[in-house]
Protein backbone atom coordinates (compact mmCIF):
# COMPACT_ATOMS: atom_id res chain seq x y z
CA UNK A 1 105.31 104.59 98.39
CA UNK A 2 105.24 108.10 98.58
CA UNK A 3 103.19 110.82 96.22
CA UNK A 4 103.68 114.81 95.35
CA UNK A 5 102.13 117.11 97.44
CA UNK A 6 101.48 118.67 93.64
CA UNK A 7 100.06 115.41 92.73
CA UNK A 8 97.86 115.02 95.47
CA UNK A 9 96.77 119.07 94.56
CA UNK A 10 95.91 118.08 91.29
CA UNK A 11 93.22 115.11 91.99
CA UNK A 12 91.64 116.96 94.62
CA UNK A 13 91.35 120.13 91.79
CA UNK A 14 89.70 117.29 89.68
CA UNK A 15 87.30 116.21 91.80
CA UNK A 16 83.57 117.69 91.58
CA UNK A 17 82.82 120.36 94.17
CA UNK A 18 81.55 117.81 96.68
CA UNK A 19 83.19 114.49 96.57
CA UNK A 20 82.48 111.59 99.58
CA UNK A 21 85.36 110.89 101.76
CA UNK A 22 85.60 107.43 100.91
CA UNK A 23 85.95 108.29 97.02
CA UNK A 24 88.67 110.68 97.72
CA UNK A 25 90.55 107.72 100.10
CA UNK A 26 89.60 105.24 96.65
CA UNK A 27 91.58 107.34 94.44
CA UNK A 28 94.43 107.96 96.37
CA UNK A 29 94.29 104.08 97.29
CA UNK A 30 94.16 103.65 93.35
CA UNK A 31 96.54 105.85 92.73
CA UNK A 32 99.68 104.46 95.03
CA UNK A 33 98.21 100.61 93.34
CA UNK A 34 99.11 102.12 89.58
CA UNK A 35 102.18 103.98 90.47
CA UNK A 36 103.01 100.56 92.34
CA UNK A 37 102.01 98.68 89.17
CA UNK A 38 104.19 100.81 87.05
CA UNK A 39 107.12 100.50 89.19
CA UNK A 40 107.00 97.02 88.39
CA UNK A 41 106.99 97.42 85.00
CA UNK A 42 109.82 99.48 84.72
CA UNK A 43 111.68 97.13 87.23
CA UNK A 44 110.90 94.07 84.60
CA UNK A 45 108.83 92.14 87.62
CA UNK A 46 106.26 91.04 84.65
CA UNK A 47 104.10 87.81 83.95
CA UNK A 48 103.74 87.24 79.89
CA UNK A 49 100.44 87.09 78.47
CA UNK A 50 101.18 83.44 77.56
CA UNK A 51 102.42 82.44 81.28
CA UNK A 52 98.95 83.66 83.04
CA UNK A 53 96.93 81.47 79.91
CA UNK A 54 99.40 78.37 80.60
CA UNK A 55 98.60 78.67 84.56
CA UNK A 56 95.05 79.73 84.63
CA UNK A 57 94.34 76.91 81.56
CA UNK A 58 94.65 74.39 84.76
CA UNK A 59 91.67 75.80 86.66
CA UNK A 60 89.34 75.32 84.08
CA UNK A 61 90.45 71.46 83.10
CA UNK A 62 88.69 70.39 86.36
């Protein structure tokens, strides 16, 4: 997956003056996981509220 050089511009212009490397690598780690999570979305690769409660009910029956 793939981001905007603009995009990219614009979190770095919204970080505070100094920012630790490994925050900066978080948010652009974040950032390709929600645009990946979105892509899903609109590509209709859900699970219904009701499907995760009917699968995760097992765990707990134990």
């Amino acid at each position: 997956m793939t981001i905007a050089r603009q995009q990219v511009l614009d979190m770095i212009n919204d970080l505070p003056e100094e920012v630790d490397i490994d925050e900066l690598i978080y948010r652009l780690y974040l950032r390709q996981k929600l645009e990946a999570a979105e892509q899903d979305v609109r590509d209709g690769r859900l699970v219904s509220h009701e499907d995760v409660v009917r699968e995760t009910s097992a765990w707990f029956e134990k």
